[in-house]
C-alpha atoms as a PDB file:
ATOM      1  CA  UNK A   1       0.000   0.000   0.000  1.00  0.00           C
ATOM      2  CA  UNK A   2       1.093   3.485  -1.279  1.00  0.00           C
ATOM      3  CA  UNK A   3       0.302   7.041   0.835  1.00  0.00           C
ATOM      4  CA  UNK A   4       0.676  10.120  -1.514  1.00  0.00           C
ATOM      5  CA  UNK A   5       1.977  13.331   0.480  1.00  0.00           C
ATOM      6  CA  UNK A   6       0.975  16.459  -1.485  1.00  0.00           C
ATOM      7  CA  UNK A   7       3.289  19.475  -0.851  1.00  0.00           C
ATOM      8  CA  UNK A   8       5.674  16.849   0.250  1.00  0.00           C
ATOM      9  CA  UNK A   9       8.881  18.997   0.931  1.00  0.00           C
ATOM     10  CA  UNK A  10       6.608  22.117   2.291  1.00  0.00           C
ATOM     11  CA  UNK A  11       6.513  22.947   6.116  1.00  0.00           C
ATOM     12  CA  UNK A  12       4.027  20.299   6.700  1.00  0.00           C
ATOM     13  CA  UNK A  13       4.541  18.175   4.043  1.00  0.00           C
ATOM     14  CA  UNK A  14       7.866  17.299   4.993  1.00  0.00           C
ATOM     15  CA  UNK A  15       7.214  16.383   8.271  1.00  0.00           C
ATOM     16  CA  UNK A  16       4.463  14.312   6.979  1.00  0.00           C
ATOM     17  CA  UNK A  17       6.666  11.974   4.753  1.00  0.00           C
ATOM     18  CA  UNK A  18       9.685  11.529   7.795  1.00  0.00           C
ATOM     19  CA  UNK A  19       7.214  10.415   9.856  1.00  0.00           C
ATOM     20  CA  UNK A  20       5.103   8.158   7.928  1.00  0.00           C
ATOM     21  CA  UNK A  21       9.111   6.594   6.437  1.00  0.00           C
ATOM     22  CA  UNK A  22       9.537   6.304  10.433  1.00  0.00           C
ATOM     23  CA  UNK A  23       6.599   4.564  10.948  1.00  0.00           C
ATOM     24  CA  UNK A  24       7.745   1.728   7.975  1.00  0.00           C
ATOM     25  CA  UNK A  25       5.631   3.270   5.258  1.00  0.00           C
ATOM     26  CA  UNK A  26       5.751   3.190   1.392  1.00  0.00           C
ATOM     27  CA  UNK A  27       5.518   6.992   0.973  1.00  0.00           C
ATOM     28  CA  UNK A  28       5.059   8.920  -2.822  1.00  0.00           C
ATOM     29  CA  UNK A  29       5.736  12.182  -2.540  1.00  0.00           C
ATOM     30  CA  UNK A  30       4.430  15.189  -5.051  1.00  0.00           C
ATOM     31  CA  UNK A  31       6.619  17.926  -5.772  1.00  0.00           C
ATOM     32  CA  UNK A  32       7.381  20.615  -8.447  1.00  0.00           C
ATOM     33  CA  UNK A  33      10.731  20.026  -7.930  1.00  0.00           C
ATOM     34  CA  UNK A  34      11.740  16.281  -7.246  1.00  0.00           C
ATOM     35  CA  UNK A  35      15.598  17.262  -7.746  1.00  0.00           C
ATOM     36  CA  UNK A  36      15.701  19.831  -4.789  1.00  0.00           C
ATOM     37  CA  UNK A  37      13.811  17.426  -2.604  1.00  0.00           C
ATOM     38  CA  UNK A  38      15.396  17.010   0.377  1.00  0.00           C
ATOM     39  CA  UNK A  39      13.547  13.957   2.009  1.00  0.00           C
ATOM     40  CA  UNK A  40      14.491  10.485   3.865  1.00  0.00           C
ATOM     41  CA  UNK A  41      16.215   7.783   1.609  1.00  0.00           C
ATOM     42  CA  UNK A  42      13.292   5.219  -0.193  1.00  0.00           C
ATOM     43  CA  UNK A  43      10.651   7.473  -0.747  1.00  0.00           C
ATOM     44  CA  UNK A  44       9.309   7.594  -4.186  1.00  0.00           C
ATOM     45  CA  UNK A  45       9.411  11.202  -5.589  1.00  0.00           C
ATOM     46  CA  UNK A  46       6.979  12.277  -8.365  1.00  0.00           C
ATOM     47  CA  UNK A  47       7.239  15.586  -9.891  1.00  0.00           C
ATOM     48  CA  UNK A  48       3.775  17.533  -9.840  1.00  0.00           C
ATOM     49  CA  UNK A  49       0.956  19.861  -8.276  1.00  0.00           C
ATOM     50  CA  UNK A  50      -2.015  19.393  -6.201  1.00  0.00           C
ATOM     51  CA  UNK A  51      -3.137  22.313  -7.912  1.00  0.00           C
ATOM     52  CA  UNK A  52      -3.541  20.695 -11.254  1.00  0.00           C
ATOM     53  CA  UNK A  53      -5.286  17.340 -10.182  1.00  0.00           C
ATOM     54  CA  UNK A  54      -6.040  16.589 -13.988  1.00  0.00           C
ATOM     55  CA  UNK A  55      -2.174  15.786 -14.244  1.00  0.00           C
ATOM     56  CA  UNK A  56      -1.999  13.112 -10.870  1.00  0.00           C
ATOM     57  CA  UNK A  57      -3.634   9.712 -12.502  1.00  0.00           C
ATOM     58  CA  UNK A  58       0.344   8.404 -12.366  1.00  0.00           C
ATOM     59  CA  UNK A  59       0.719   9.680  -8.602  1.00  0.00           C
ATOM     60  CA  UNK A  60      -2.598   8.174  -7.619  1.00  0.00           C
ATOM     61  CA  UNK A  61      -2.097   5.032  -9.229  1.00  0.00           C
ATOM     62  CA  UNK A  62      -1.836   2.214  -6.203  1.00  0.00           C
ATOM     63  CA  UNK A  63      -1.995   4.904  -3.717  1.00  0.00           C
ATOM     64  CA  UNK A  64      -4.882   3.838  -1.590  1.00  0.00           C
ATOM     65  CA  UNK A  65      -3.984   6.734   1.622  1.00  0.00           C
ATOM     66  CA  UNK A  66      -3.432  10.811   0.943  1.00  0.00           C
ATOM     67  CA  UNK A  67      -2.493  13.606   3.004  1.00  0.00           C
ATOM     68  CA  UNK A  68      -3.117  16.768   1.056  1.00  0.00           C
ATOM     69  CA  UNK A  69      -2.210  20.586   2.570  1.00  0.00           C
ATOM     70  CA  UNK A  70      -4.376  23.365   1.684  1.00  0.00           C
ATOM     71  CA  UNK A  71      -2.764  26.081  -0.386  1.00  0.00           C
ATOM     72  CA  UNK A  72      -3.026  29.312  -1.904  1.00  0.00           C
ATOM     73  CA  UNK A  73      -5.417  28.777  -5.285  1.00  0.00           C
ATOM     74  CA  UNK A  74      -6.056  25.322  -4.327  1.00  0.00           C
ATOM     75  CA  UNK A  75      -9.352  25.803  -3.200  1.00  0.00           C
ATOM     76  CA  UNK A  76     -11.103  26.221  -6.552  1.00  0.00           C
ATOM     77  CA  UNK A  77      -9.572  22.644  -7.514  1.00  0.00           C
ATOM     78  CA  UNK A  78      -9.427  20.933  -4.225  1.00  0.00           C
ATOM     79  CA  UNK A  79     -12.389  19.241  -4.568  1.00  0.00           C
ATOM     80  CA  UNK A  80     -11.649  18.000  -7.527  1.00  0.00           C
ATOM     81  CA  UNK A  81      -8.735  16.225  -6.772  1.00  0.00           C
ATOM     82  CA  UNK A  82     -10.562  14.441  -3.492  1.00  0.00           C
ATOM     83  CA  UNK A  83     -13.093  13.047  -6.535  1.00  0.00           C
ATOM     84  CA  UNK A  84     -10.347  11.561  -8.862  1.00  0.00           C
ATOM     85  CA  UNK A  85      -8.462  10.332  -5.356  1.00  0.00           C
ATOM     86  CA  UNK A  86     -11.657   8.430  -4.681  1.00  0.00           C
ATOM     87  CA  UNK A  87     -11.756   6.863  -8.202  1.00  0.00           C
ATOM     88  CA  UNK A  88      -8.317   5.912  -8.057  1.00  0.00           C
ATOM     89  CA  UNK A  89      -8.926   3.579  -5.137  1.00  0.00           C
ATOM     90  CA  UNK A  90      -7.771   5.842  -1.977  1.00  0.00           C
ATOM     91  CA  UNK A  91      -9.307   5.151   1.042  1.00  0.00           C
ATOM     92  CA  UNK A  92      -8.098   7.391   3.498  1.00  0.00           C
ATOM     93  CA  UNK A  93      -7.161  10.584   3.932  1.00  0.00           C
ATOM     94  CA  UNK A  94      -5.565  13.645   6.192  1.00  0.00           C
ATOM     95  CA  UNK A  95      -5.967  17.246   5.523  1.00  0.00           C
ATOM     96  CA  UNK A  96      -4.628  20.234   6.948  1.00  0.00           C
ATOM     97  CA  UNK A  97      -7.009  22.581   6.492  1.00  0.00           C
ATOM     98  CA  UNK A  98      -6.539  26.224   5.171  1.00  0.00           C
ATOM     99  CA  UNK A  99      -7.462  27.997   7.957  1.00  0.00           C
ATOM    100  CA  UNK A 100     -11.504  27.439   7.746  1.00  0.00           C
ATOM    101  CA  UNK A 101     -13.533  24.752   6.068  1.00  0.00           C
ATOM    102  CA  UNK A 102     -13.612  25.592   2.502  1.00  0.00           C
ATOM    103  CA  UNK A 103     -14.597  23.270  -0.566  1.00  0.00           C
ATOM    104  CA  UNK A 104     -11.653  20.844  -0.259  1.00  0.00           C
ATOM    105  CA  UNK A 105     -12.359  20.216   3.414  1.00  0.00           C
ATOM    106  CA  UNK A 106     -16.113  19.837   2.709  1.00  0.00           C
ATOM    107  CA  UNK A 107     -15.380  17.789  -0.061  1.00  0.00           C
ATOM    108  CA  UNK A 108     -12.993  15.323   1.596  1.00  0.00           C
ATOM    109  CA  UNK A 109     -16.033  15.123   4.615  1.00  0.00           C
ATOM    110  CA  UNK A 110     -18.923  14.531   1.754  1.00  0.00           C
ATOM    111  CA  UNK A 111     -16.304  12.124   0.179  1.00  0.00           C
ATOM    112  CA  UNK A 112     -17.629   8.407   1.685  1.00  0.00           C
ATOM    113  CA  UNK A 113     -13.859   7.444   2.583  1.00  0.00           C
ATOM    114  CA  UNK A 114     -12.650   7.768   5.668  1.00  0.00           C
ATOM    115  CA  UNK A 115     -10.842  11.253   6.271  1.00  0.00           C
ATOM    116  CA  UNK A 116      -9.073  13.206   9.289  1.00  0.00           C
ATOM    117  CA  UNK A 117      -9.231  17.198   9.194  1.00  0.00           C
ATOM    118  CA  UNK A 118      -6.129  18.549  11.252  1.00  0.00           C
ATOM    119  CA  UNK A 119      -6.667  22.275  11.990  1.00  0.00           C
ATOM    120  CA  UNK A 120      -3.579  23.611  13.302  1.00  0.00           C
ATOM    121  CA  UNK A 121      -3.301  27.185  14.575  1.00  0.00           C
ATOM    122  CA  UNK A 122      -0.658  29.655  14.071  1.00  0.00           C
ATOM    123  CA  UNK A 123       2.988  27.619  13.190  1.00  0.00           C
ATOM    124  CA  UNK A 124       5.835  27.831  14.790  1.00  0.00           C
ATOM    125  CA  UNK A 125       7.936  28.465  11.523  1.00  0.00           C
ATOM    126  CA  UNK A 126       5.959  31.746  10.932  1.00  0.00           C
ATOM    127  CA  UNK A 127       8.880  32.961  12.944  1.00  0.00           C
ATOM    128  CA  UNK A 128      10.920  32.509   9.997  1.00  0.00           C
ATOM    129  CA  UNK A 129       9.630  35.259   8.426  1.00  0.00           C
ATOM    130  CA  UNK A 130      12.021  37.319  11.096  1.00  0.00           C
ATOM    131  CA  UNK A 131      15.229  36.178  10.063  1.00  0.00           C
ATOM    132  CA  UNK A 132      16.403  38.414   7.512  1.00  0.00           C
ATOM    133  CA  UNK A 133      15.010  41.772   9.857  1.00  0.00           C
ATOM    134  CA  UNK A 134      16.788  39.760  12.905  1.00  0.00           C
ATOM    135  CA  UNK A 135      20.462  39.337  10.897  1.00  0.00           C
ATOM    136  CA  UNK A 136      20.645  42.639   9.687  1.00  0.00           C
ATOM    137  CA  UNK A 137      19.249  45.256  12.767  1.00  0.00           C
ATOM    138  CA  UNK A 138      18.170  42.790  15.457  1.00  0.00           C
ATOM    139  CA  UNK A 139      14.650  43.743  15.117  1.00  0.00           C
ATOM    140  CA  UNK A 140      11.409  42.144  14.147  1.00  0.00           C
ATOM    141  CA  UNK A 141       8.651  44.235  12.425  1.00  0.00           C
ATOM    142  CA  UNK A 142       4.842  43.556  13.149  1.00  0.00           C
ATOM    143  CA  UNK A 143       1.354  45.047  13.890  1.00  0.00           C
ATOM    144  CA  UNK A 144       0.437  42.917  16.789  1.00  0.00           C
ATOM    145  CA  UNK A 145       1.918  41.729  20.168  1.00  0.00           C
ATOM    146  CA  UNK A 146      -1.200  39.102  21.173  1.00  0.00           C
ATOM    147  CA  UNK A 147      -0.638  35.423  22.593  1.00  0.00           C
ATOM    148  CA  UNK A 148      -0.579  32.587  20.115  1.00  0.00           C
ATOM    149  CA  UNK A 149      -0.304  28.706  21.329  1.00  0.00           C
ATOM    150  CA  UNK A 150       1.753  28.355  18.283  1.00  0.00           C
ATOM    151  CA  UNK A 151       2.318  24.473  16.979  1.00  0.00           C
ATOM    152  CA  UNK A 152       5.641  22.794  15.956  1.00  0.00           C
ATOM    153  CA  UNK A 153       5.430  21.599  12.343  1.00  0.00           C
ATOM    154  CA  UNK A 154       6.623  18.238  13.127  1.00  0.00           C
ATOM    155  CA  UNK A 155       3.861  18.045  15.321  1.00  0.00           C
ATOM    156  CA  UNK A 156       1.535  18.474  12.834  1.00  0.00           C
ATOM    157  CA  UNK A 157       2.874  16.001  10.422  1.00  0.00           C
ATOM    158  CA  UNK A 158       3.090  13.098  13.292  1.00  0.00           C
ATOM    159  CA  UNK A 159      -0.691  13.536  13.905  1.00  0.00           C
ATOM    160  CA  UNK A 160      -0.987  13.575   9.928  1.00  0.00           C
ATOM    161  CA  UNK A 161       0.915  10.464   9.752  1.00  0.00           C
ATOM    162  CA  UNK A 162      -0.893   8.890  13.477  1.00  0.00           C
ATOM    163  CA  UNK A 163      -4.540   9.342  11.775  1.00  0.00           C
ATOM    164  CA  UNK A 164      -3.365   7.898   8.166  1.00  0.00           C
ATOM    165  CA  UNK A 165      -1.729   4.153   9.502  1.00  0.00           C
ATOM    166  CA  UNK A 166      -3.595   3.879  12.594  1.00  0.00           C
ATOM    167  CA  UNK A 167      -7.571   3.205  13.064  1.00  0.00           C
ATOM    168  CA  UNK A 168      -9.473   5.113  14.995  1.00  0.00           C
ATOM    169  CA  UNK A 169      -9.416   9.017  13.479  1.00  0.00           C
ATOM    170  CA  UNK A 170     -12.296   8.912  10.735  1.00  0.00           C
ATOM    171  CA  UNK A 171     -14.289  11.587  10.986  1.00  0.00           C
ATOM    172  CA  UNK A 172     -12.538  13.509  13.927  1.00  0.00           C
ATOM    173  CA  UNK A 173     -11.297  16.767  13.268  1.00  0.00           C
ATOM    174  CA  UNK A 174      -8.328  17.965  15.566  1.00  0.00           C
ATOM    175  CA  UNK A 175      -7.645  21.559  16.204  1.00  0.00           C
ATOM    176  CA  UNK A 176      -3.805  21.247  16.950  1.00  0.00           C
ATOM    177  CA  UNK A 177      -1.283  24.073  19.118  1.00  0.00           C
ATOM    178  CA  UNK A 178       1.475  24.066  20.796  1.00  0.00           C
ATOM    179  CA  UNK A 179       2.296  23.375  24.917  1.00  0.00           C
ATOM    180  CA  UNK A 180       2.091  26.846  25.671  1.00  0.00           C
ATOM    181  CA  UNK A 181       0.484  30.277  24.105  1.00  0.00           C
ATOM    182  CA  UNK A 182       3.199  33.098  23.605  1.00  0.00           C
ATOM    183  CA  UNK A 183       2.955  36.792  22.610  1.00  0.00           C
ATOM    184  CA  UNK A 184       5.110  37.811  19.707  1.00  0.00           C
ATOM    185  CA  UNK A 185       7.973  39.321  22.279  1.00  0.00           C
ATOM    186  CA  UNK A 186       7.885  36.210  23.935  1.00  0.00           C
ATOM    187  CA  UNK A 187       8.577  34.360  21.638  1.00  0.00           C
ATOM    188  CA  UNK A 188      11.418  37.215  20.513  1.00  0.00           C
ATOM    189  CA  UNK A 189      12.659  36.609  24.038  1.00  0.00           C
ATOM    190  CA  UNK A 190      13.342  32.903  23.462  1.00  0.00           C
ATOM    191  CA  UNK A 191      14.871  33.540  19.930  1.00  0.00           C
ATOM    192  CA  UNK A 192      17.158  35.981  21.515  1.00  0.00           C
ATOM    193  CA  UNK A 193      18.327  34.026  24.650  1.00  0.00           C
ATOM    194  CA  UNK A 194      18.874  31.546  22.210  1.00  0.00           C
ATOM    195  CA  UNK A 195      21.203  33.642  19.809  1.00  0.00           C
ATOM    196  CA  UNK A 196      22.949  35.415  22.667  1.00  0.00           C
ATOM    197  CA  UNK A 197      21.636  39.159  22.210  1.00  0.00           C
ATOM    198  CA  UNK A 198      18.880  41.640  22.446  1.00  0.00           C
ATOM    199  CA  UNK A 199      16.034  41.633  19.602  1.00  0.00           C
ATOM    200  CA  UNK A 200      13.926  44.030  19.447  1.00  0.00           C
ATOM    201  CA  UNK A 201       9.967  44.374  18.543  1.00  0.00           C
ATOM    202  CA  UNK A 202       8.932  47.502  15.986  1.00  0.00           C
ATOM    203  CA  UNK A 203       5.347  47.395  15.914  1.00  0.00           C
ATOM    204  CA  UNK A 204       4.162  48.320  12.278  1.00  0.00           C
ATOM    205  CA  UNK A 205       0.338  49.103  11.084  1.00  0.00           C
ATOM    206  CA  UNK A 206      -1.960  46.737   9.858  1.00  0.00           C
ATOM    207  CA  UNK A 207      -1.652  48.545   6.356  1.00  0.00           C
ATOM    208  CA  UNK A 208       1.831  47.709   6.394  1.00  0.00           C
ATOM    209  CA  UNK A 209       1.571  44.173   6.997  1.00  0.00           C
ATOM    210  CA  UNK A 210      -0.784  43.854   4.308  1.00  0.00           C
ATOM    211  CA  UNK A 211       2.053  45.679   1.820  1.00  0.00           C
ATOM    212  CA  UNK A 212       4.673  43.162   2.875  1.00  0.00           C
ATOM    213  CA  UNK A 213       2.986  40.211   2.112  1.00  0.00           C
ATOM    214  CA  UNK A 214       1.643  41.888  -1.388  1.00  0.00           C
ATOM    215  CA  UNK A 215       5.533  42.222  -2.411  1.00  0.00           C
ATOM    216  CA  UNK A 216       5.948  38.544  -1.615  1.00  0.00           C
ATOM    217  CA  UNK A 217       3.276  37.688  -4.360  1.00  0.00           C
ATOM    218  CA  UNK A 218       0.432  36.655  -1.759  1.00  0.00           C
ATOM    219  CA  UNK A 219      -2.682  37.935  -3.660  1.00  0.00           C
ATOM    220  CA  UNK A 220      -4.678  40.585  -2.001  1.00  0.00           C
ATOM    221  CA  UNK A 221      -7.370  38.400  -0.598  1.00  0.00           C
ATOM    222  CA  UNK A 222      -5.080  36.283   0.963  1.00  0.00           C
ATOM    223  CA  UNK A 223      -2.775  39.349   2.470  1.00  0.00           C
ATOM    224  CA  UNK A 224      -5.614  40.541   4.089  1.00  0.00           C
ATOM    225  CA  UNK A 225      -7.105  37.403   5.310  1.00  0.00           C
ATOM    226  CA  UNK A 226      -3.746  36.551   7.162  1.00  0.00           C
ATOM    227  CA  UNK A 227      -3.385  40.073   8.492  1.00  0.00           C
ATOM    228  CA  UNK A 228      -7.051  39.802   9.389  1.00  0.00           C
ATOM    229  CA  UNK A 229      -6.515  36.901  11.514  1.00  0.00           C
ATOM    230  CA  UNK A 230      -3.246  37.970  13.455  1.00  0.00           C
ATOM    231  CA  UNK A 231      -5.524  41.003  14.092  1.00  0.00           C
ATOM    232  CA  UNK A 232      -8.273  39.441  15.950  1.00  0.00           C
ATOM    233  CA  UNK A 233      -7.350  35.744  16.080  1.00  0.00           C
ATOM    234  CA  UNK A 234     -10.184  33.449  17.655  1.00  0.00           C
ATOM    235  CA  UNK A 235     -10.182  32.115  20.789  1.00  0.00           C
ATOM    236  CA  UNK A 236      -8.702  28.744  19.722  1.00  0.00           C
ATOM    237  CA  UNK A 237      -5.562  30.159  18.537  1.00  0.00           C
ATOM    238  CA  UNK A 238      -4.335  31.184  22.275  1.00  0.00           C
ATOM    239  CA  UNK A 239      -6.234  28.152  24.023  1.00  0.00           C
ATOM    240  CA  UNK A 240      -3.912  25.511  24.296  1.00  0.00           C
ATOM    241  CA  UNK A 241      -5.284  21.985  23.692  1.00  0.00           C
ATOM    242  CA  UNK A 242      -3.368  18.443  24.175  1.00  0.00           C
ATOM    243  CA  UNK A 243      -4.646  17.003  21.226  1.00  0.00           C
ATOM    244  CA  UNK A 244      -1.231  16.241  19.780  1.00  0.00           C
ATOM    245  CA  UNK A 245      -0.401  14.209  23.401  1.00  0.00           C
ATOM    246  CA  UNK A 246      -3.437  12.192  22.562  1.00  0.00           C
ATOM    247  CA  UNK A 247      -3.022  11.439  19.227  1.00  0.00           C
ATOM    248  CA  UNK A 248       0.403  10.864  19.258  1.00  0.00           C
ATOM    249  CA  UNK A 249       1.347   9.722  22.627  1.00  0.00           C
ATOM    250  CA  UNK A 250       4.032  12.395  23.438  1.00  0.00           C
ATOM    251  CA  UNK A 251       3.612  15.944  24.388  1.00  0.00           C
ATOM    252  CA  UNK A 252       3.704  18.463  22.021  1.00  0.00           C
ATOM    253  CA  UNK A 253       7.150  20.499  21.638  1.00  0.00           C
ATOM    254  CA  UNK A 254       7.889  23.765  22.844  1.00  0.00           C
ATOM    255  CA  UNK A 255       8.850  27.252  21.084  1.00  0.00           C
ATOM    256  CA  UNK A 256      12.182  26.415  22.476  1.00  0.00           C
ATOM    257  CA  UNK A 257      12.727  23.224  21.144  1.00  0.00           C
ATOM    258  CA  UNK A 258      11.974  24.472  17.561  1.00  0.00           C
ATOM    259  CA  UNK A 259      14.362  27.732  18.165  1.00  0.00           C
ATOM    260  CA  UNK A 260      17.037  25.051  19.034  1.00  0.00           C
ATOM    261  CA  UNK A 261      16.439  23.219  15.755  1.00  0.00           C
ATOM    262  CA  UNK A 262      16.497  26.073  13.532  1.00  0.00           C
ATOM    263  CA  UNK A 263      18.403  28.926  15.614  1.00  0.00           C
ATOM    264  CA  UNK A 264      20.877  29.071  12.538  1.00  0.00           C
ATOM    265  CA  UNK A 265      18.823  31.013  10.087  1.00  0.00           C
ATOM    266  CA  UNK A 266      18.818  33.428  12.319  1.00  0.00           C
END
């Protein structure tokens, strides 16, 4: 039995396939670019888009499990490629939802397999987006300072990779966070204990924000959507929840630990 990983080398996606090669797994992965891919030794690499599910009959051939990760412009085709999964003889599947429950979600719920909808709050790797601000001027720019029980990445993917080889997780949907909800200079504190000097917080406007992301390439919609949320997040983004303890049997890591793993790209 084959599980395809969509987004396979993205911050989920990743974490998804070590876990599932871990666990003893025959693991496909989908990627635009199979000869960057960076992933464990054995796994199948097949170049390709979840976005363009028309193109996937070869990835979904003998592939009878799928995690899929919902993207930017994928929700106008996500449904679509639950459908042809379905034909092809899949039989379970994980999502990690795009932030609400859009047509691929409802579509993978409507779909008569069995399915797992993992609804992470804010991740831990957002912090990335600091680095380059941090290495040149020790500061990090942004509109809000609110608490956020952000989630480790590779806690995300072991649930993921928990709900698609064990029984027991069709039809749940787990909102997923981290052991403990920090405010942005909180979590500055812990990034600069860890590098050894003082890192400063510039708070920017909302306006702002939204301009940042637009020079990135996000579209407009999604810009302010994201700024939106980090504006007036909901209550389950700062409640903390053990969900990842239950599902996975170990307790989910800590801001720390992730500042440990990746404290060089800062």
């Amino acid at each position: 039995m084959t599980v395809l990983v969509t987004g396979a080398t993205g911050n989920t996606g990743r974490h998804v396939v070590a876990e599932l090669v871990r666990r003893g797994e025959r693991v496909r992965a989908l990627t635009r670019k199979p000869a960057d891919a960076r992933l464990p030794a054995g796994v199948e690499l097949v170049e390709g888009t979840h976005t363009a599910p028309e193109t996937l009959s070869g990835a979904l051939k003998g592939v009878t499990k799928l995690h899929i990760t919902v993207t930017a412009g994928f929700a106008d085709v996500g449904a679509e490629l639950v459908k042809r999964a379905v034909d092809a003889g899949v039989r379970r599947m994980t999502i990690v939802w795009g932030g609400y429950v859009g047509p691929t979600e409802q579509a993978m719920a409507e779909s008569g397999v069995e399915w797992t909808r993992l609804e992470p709050q804010e991740f831990m790797s957002n912090a990335l987006t600091w680095a380059d601000s941090i290495r040149a001027g020790n500061v990090v720019r942004e509109p809000f300072d609110l608490p956020s029980a952000v989630v480790h990445e590779g806690d995300i993917g072991a649930v993921a990779a928990t709900a698609l080889v064990e029984d027991g997780h069709s039809g749940r949907v787990y909102n997923l966070t981290g052991p403990e909800s920090l405010t942005t200079r909180e979590r500055i504190a812990i990034l600069a204990a860890a590098l050894g000097r003082d890192i400063g917080l510039e708070q920017i406007t909302r306006q702002q924000a939204i301009d940042r992301l637009l020079a990135d390439g996000v579209s407009v919609a999604d810009a302010e959507y994201v700024v939106g949320w980090h504006s007036s997040p909901p209550p389950e983004a700062s409640t903390v929840v053990d969900t990842v303890e239950r599902v996975t049997g170990r307790p989910a890591r800590t801001f720390a630990q992730w500042v440990t793993e990746h404290v060089s790209r800062f």
